[in-house]
C-alpha atoms as a PDB file:
ATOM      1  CA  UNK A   1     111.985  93.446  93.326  1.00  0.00           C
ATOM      2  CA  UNK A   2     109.693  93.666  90.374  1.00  0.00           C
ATOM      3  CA  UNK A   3     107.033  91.307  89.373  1.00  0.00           C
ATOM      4  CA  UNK A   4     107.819  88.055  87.314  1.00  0.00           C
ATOM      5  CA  UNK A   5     108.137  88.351  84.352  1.00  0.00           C
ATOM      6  CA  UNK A   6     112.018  88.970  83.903  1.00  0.00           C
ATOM      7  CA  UNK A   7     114.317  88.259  81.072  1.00  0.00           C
ATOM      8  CA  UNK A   8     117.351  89.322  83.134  1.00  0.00           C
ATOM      9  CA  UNK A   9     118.752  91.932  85.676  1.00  0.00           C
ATOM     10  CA  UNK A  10     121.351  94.895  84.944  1.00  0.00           C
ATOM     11  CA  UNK A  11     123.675  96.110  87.306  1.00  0.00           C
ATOM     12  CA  UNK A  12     124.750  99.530  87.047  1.00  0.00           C
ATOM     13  CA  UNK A  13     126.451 101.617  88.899  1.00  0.00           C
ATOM     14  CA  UNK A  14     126.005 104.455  91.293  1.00  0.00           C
ATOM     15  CA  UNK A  15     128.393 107.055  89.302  1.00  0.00           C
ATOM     16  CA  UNK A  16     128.026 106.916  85.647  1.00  0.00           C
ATOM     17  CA  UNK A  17     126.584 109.837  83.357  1.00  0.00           C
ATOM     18  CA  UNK A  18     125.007 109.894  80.384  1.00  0.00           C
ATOM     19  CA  UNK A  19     126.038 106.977  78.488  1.00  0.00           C
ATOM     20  CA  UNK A  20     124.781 106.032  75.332  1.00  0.00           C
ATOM     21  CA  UNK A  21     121.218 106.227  74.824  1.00  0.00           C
ATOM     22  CA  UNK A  22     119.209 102.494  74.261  1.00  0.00           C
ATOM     23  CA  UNK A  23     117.055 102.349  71.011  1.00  0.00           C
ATOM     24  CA  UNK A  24     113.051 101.422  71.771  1.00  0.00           C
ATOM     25  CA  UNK A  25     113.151  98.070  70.164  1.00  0.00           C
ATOM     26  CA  UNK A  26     113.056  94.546  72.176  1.00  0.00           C
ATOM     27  CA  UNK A  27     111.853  95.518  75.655  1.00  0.00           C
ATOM     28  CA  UNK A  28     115.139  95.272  77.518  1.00  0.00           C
ATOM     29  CA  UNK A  29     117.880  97.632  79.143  1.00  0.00           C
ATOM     30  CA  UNK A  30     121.419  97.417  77.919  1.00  0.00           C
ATOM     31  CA  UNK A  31     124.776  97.213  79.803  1.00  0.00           C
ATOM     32  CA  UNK A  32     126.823 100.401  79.557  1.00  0.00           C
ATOM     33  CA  UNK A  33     130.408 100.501  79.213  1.00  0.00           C
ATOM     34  CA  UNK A  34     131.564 103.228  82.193  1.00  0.00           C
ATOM     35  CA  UNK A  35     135.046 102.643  83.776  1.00  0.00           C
ATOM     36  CA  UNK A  36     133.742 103.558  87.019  1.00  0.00           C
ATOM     37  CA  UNK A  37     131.327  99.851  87.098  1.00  0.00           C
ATOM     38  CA  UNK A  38     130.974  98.758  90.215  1.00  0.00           C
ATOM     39  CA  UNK A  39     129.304  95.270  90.576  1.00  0.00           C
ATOM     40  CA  UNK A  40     129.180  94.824  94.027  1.00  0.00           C
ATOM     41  CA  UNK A  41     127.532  98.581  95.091  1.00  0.00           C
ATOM     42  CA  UNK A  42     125.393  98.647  92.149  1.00  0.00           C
ATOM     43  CA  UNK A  43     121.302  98.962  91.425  1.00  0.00           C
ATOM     44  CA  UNK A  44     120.076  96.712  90.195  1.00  0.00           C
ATOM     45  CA  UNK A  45     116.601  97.413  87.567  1.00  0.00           C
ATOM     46  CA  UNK A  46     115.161  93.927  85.714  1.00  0.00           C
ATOM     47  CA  UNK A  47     115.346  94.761  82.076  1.00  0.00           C
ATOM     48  CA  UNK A  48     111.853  93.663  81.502  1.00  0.00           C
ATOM     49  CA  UNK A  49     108.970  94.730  83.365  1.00  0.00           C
ATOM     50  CA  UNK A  50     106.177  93.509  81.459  1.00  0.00           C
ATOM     51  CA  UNK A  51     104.758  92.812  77.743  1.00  0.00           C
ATOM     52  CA  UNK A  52     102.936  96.034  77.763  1.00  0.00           C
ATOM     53  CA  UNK A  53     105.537  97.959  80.013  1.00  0.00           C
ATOM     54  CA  UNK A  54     108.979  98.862  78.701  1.00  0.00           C
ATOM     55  CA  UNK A  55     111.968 100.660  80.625  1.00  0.00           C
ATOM     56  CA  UNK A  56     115.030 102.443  78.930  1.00  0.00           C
ATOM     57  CA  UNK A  57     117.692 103.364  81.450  1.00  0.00           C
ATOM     58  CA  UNK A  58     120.053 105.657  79.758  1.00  0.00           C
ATOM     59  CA  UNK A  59     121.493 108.227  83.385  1.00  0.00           C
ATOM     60  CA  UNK A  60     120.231 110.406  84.167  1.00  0.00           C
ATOM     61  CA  UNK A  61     117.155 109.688  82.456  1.00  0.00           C
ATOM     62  CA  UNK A  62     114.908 106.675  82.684  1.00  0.00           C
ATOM     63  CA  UNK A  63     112.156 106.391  80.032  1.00  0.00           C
ATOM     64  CA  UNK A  64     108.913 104.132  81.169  1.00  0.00           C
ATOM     65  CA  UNK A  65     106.977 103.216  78.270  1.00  0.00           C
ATOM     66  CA  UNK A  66     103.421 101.922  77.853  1.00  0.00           C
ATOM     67  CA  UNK A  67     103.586  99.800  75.247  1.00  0.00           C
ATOM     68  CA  UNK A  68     100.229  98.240  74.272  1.00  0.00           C
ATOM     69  CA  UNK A  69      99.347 100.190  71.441  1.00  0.00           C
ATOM     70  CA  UNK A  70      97.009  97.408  70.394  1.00  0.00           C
ATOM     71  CA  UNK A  71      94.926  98.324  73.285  1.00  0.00           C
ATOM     72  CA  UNK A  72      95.369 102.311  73.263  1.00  0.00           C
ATOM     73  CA  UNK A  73      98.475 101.692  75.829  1.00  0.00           C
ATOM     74  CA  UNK A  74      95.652 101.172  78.133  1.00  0.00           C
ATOM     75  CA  UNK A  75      97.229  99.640  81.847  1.00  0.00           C
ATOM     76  CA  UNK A  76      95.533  96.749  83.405  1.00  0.00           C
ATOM     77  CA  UNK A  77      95.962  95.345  86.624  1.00  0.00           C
ATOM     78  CA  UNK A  78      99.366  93.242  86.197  1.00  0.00           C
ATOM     79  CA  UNK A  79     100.832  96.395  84.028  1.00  0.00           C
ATOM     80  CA  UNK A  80     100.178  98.705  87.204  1.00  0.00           C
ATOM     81  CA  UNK A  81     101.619  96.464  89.841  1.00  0.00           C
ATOM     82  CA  UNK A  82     104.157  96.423  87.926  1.00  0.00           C
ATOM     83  CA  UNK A  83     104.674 100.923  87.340  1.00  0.00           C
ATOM     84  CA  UNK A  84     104.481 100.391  90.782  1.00  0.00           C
ATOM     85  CA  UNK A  85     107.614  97.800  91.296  1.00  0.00           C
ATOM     86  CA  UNK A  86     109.553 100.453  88.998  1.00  0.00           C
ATOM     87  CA  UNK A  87     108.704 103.385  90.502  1.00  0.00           C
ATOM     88  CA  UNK A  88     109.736 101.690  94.080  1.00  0.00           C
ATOM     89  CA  UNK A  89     113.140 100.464  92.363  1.00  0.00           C
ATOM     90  CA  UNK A  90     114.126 103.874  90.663  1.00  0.00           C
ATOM     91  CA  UNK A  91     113.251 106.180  93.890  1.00  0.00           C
ATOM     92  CA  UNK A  92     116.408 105.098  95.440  1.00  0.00           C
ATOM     93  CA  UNK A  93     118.444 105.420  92.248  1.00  0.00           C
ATOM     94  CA  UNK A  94     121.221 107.915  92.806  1.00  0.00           C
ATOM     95  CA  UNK A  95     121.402 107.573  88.751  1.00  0.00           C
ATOM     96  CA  UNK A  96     118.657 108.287  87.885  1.00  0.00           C
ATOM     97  CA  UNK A  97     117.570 112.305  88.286  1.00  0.00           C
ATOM     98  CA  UNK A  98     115.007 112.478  85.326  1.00  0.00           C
ATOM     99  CA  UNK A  99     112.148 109.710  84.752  1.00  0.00           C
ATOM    100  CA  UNK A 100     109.687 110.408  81.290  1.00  0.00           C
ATOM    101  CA  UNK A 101     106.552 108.969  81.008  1.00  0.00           C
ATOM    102  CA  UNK A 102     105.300 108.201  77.538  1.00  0.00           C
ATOM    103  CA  UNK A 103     102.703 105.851  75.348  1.00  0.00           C
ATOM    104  CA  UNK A 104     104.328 103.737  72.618  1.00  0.00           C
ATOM    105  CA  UNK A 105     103.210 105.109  69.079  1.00  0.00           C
ATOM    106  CA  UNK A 106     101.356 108.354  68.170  1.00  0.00           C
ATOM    107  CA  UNK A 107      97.878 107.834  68.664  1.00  0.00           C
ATOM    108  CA  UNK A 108      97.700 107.177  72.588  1.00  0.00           C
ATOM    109  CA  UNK A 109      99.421 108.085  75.102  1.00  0.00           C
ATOM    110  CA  UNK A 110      96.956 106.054  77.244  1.00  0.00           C
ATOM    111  CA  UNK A 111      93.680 105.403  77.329  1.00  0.00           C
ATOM    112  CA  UNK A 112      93.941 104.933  81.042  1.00  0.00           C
ATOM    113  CA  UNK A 113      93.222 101.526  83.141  1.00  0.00           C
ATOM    114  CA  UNK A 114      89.494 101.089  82.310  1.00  0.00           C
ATOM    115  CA  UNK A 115      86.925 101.869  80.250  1.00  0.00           C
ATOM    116  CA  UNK A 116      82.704 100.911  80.664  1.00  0.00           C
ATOM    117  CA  UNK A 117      83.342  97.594  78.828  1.00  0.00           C
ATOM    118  CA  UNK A 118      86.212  96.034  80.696  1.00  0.00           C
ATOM    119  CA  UNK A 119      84.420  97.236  83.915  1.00  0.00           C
ATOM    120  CA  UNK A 120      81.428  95.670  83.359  1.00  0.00           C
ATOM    121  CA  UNK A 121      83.701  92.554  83.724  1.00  0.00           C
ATOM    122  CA  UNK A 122      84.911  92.680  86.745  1.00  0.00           C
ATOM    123  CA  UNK A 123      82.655  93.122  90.389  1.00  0.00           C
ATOM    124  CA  UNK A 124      82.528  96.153  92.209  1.00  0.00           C
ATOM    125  CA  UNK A 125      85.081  95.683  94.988  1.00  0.00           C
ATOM    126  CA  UNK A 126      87.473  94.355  92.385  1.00  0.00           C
ATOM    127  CA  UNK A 127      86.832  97.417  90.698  1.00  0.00           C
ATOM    128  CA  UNK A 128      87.529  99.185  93.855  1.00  0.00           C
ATOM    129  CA  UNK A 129      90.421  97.802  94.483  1.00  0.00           C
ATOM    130  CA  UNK A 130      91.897  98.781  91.368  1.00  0.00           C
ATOM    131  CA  UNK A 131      90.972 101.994  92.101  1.00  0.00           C
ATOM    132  CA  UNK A 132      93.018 102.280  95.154  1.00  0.00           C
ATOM    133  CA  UNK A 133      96.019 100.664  93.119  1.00  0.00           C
ATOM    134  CA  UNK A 134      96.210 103.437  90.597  1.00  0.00           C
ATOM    135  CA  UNK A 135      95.927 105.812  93.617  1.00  0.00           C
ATOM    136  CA  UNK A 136      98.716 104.763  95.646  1.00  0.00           C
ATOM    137  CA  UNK A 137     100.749 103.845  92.416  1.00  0.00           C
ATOM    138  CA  UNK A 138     100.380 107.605  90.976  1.00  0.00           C
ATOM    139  CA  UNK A 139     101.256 108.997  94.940  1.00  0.00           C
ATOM    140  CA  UNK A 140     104.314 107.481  94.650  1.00  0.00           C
ATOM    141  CA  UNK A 141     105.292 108.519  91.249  1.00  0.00           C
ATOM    142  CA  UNK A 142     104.421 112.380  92.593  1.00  0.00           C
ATOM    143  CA  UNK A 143     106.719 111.314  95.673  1.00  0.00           C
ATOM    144  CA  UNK A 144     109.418 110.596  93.670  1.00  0.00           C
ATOM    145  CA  UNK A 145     112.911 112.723  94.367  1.00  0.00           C
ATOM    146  CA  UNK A 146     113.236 112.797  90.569  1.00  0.00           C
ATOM    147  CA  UNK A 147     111.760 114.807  88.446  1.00  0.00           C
ATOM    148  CA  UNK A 148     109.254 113.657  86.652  1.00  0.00           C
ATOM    149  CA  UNK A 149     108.115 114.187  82.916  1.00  0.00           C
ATOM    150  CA  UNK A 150     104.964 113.304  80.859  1.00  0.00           C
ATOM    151  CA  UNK A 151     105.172 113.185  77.546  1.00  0.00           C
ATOM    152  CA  UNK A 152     101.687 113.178  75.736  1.00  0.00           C
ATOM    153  CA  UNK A 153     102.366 111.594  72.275  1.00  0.00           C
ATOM    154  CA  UNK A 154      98.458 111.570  71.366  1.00  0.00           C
ATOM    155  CA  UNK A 155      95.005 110.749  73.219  1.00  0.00           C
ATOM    156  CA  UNK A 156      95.761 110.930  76.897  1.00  0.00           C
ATOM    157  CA  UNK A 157      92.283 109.731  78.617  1.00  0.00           C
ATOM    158  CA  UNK A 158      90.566 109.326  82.405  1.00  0.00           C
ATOM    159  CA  UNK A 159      93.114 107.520  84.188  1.00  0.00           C
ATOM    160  CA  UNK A 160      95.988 108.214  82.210  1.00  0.00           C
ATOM    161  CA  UNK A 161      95.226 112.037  82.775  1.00  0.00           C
ATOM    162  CA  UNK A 162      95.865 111.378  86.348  1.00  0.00           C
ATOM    163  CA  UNK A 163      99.041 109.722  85.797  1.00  0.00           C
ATOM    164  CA  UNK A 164     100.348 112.708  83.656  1.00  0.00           C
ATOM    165  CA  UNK A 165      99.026 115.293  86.611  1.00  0.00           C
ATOM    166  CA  UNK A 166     101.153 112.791  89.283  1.00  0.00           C
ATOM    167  CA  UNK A 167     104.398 113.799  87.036  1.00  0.00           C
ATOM    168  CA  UNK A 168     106.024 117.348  87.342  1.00  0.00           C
ATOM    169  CA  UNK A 169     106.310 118.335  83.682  1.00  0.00           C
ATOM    170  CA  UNK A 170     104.134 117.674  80.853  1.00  0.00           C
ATOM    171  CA  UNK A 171     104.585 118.618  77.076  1.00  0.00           C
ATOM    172  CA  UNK A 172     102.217 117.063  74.348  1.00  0.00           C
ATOM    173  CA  UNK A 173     102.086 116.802  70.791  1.00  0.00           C
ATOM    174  CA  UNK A 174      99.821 119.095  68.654  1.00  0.00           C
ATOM    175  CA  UNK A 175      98.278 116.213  67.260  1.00  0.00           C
ATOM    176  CA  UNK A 176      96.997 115.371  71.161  1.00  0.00           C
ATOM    177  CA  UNK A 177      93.624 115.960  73.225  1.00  0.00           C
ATOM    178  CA  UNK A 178      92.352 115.247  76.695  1.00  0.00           C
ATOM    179  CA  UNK A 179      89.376 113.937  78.270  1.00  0.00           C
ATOM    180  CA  UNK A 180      88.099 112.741  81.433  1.00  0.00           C
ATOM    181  CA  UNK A 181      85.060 110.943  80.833  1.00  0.00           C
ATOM    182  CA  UNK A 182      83.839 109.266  83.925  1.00  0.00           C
ATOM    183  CA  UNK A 183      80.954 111.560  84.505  1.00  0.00           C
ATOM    184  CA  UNK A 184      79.687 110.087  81.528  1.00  0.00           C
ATOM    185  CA  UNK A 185      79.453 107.100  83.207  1.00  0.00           C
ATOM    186  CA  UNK A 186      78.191 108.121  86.219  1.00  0.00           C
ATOM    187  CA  UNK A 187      81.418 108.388  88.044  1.00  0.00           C
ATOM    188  CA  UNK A 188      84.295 110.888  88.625  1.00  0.00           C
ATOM    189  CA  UNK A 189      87.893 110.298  88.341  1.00  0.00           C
ATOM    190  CA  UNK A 190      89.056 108.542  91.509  1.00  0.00           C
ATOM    191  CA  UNK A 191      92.918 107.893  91.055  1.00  0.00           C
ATOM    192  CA  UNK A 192      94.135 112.075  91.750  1.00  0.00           C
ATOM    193  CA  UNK A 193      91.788 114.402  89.392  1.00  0.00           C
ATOM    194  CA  UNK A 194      90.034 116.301  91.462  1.00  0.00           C
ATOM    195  CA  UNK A 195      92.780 117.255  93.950  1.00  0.00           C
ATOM    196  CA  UNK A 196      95.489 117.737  91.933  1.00  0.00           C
ATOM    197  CA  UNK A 197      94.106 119.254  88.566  1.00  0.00           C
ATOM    198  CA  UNK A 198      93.040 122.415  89.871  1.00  0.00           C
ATOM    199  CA  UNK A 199      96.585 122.970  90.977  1.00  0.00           C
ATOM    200  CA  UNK A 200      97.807 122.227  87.189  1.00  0.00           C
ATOM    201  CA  UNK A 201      94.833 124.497  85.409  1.00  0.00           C
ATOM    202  CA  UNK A 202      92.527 126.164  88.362  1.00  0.00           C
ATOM    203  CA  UNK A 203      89.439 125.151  89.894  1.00  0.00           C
ATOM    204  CA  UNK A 204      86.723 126.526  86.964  1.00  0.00           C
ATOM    205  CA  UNK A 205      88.809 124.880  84.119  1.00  0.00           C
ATOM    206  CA  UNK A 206      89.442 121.546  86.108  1.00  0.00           C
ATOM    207  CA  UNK A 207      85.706 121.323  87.460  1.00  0.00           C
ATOM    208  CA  UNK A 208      84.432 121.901  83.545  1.00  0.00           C
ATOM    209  CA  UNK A 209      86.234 119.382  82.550  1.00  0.00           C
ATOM    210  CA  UNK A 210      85.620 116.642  85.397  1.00  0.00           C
ATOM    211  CA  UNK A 211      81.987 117.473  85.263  1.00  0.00           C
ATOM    212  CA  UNK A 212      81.475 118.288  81.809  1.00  0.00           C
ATOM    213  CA  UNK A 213      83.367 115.159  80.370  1.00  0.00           C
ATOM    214  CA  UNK A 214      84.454 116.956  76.996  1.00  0.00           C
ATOM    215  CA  UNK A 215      87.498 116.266  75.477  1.00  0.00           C
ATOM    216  CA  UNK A 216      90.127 119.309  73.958  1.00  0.00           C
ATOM    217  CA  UNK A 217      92.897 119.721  72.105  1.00  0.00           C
ATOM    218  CA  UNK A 218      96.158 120.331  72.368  1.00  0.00           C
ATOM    219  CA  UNK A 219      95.730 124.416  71.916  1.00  0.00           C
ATOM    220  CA  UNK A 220      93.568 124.297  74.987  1.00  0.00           C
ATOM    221  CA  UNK A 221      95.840 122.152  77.096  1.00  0.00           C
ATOM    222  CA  UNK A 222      97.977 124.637  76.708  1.00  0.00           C
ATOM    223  CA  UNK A 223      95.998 127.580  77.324  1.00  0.00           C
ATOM    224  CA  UNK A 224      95.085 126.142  80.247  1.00  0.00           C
ATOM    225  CA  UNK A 225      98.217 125.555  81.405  1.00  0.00           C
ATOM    226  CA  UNK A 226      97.684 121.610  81.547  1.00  0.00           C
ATOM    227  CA  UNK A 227     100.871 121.276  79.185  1.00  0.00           C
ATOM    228  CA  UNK A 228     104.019 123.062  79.370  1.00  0.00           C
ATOM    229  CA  UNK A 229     105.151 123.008  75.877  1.00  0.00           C
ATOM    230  CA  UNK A 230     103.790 121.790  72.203  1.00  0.00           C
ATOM    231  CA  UNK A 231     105.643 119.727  69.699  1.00  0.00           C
ATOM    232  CA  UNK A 232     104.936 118.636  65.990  1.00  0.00           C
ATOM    233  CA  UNK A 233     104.123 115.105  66.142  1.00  0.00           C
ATOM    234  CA  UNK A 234     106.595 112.859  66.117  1.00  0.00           C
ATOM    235  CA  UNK A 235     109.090 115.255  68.025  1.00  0.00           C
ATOM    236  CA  UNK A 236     107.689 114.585  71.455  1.00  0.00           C
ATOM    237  CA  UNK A 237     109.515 112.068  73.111  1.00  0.00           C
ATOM    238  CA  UNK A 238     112.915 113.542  71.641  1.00  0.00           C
ATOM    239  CA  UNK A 239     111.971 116.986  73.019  1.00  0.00           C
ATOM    240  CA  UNK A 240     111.592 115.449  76.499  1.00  0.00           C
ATOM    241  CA  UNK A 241     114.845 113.951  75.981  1.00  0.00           C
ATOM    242  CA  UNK A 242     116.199 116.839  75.515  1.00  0.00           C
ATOM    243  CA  UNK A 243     114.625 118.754  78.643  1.00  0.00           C
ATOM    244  CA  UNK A 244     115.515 115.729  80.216  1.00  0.00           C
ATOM    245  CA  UNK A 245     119.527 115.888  79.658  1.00  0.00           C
ATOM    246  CA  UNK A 246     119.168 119.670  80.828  1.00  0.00           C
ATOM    247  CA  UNK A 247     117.622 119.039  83.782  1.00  0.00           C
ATOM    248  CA  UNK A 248     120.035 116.013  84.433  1.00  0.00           C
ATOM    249  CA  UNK A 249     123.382 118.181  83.447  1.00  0.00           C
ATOM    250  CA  UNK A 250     122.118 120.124  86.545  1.00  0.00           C
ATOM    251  CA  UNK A 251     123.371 119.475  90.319  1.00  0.00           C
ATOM    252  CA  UNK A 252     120.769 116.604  91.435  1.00  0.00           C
ATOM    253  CA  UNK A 253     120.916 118.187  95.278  1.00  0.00           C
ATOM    254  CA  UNK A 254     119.687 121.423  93.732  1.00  0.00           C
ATOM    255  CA  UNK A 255     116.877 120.081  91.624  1.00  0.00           C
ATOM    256  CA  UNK A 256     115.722 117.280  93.822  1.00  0.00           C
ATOM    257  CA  UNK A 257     115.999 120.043  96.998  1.00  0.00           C
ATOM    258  CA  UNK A 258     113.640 122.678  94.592  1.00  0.00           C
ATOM    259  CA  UNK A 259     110.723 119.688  94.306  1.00  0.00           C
ATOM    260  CA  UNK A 260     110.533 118.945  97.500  1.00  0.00           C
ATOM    261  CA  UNK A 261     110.531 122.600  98.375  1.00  0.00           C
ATOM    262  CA  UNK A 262     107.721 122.903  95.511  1.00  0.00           C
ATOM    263  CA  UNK A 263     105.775 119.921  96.683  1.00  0.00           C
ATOM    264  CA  UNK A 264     105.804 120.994 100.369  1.00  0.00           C
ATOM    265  CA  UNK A 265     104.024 124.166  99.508  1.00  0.00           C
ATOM    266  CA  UNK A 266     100.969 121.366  97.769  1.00  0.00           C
ATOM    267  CA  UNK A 267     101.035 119.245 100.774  1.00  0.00           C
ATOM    268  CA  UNK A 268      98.772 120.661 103.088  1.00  0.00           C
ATOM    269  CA  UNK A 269      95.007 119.529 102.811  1.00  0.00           C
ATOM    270  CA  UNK A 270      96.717 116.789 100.388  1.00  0.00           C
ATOM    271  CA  UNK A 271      95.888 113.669 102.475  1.00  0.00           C
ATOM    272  CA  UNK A 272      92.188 114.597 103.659  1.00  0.00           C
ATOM    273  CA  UNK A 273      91.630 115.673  99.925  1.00  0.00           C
ATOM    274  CA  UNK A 274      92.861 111.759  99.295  1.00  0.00           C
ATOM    275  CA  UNK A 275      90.996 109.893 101.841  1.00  0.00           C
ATOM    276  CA  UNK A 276      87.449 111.823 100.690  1.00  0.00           C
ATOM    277  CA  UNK A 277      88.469 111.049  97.055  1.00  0.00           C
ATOM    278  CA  UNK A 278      88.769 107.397  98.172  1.00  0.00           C
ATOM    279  CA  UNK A 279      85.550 107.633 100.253  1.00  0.00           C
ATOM    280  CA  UNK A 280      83.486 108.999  97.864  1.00  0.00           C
ATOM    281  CA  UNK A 281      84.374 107.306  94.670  1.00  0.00           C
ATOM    282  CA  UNK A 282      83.692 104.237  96.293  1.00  0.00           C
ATOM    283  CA  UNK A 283      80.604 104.510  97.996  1.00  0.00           C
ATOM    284  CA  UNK A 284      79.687 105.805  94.256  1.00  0.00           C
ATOM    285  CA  UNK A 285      80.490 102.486  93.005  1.00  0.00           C
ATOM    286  CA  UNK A 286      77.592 100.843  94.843  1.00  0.00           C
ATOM    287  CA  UNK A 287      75.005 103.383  93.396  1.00  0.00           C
ATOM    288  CA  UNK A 288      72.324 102.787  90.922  1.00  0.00           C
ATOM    289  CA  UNK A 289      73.956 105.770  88.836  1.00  0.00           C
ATOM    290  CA  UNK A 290      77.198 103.448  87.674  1.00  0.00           C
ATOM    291  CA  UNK A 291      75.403 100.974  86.828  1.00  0.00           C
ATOM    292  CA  UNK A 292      72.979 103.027  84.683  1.00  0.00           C
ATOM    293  CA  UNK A 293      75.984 104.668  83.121  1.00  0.00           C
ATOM    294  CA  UNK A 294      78.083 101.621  82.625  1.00  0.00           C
ATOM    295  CA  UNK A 295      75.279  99.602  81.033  1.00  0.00           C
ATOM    296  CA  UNK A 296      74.166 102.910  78.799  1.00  0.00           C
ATOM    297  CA  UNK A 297      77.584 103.766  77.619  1.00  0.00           C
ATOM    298  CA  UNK A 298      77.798 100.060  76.582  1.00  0.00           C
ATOM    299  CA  UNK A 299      74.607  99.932  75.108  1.00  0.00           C
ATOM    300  CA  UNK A 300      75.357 103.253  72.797  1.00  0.00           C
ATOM    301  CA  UNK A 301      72.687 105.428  74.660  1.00  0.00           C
ATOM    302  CA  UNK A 302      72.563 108.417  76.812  1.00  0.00           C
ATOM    303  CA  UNK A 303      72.345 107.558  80.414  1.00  0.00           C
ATOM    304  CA  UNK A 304      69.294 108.715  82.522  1.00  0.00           C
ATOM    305  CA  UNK A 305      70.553 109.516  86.027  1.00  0.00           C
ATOM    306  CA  UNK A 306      68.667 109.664  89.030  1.00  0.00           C
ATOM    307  CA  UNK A 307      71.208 110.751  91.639  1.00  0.00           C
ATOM    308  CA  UNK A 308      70.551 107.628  93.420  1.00  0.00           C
END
């Protein structure tokens, strides 16, 4: 079950399609009318996740929304145990054969789940830790039997890149741009980066921009290939409902059957990619580096590495 707290649960069943669509207002699901309801065999979702999570269920498609524009939609801790709870509830939906991914507003779509100032906060193992979450979290959101949809309403930054590389799809605004900054800070982007964008835009384009740390627009997301499709701004999340409903009108066997087909072709070398991504980013944590790029980014200066 998900993580207190909840407002309420909906029960819905197993059969209906395409009812109406839920406005993105109060943070809650509503209960369709379908005359094939069954209480007793139904799945049940909680209609809240979180403050800065929102869910609209709406079969075939479920929408998960980060909704802290405040913050730049960043995730924290409680926001990602909480992805997590979802993602684990919708992968045994038989309703559900579509899941988006956006950012509430048009500015962010995320600016990830940490940046040098809330990690100087915390120690290194916590840091760690939260690492591993956003690993295993964006693992099972690639493992899903849906698919999966990302759509880039604005900045999309470090770990909120790697949640938009876990998903199958992504289209992105014109107004958007993408960076992955951590070399900056003497890191590299543990939570999926370096194993899985290569696959999305090749090895030279995906090493520039781990090691390079410069951000691009939408243009070259989509030269790259690390976007599908561009929209005007403002027309994002409606044209991912729309690719969405087509993709849902379609026989579920035959598109869940095609990812898992697609994603056992990416499997092999997947896992020992994974467990040196894990080893190396955090044995990195503990090195003088970090620190020196932590502190510097904080401070408003250039870092001075020493590889140490």
């Amino acid at each position: 079950m998900l993580p207190d707290p909840v407002l309420s649960k909906l029960q819905l069943s197993g059969r209906c399609r395409q009812p109406p669509r839920t406005e993105f207002g109060p943070p809650s699901i509503r209960r369709h009318n379908c005359p094939k309801q069954n209480i007793e065999n139904a799945m049940t979702i909680n209609t809240k996740i979180h403050h800065e999570l929102r869910l609209d269920l709406s079969p075939p498609v479920a929408t998960i929304i980060i909704d802290a524009p405040d913050n730049e939609n960043r995730l924290n801790p409680d926001s990602l145990r909480n992805l997590s709870a979802v993602i684990g509830e919708l992968r045994t939906s038989d309703d559900i054969q579509v899941v988006i991914f956006t950012g509430a507003g048009e500015e962010w779509f995320s600016a990830g789940l940490m940046n040098p100032a809330i990690r100087a906060t915390m120690t290194k193992d916590e840091v760690i830790a939260y690492v591993v979450d956003g690993n295993r979290t964006f693992d099972a959101l690639e493992a899903l039997p849906q698919i999966t949809i990302a759509a880039i309403n604005g900045r999309i930054v470090a770990g909120a890149s790697e949640l938009a590389l876990a998903c199958d799809i992504r289209i992105a605004g014109k107004h958007s741009s993408l960076m992955l900054p951590e070399a900056k800070w003497g890191g590299f982007p543990g939570a999926g980066a370096p194993h899985r964008l290569p696959m999305a835009v090749g090895y030279g384009h995906a090493i520039e921009l781990i090691a390079s740390g410069k951000e691009i627009g939408a243009a070259e997301m989509a030269r790259i290939g690390f976007v599908n499709h561009l929209h005007p701004q403002g027309r994002v999340l409606a044209a991912a409902r729309e690719l969405a409903d087509a993709i849902g009108a379609n026989g579920p066997l035959a598109t869940r059957g095609a990812k898992r087909i697609a994603r056992a072709r990416r499997e092999p070398g997947f896992q020992a990619a994974r467990e040196l991504s894990d080893a190396l980013r955090q044995a990195l944590e503990w090195s003088h580096d970090v620190d020196e790029g932590i502190a510097a980014a904080k401070e408003g200066r250039l870092a001075k590495f020493t590889g140490r």
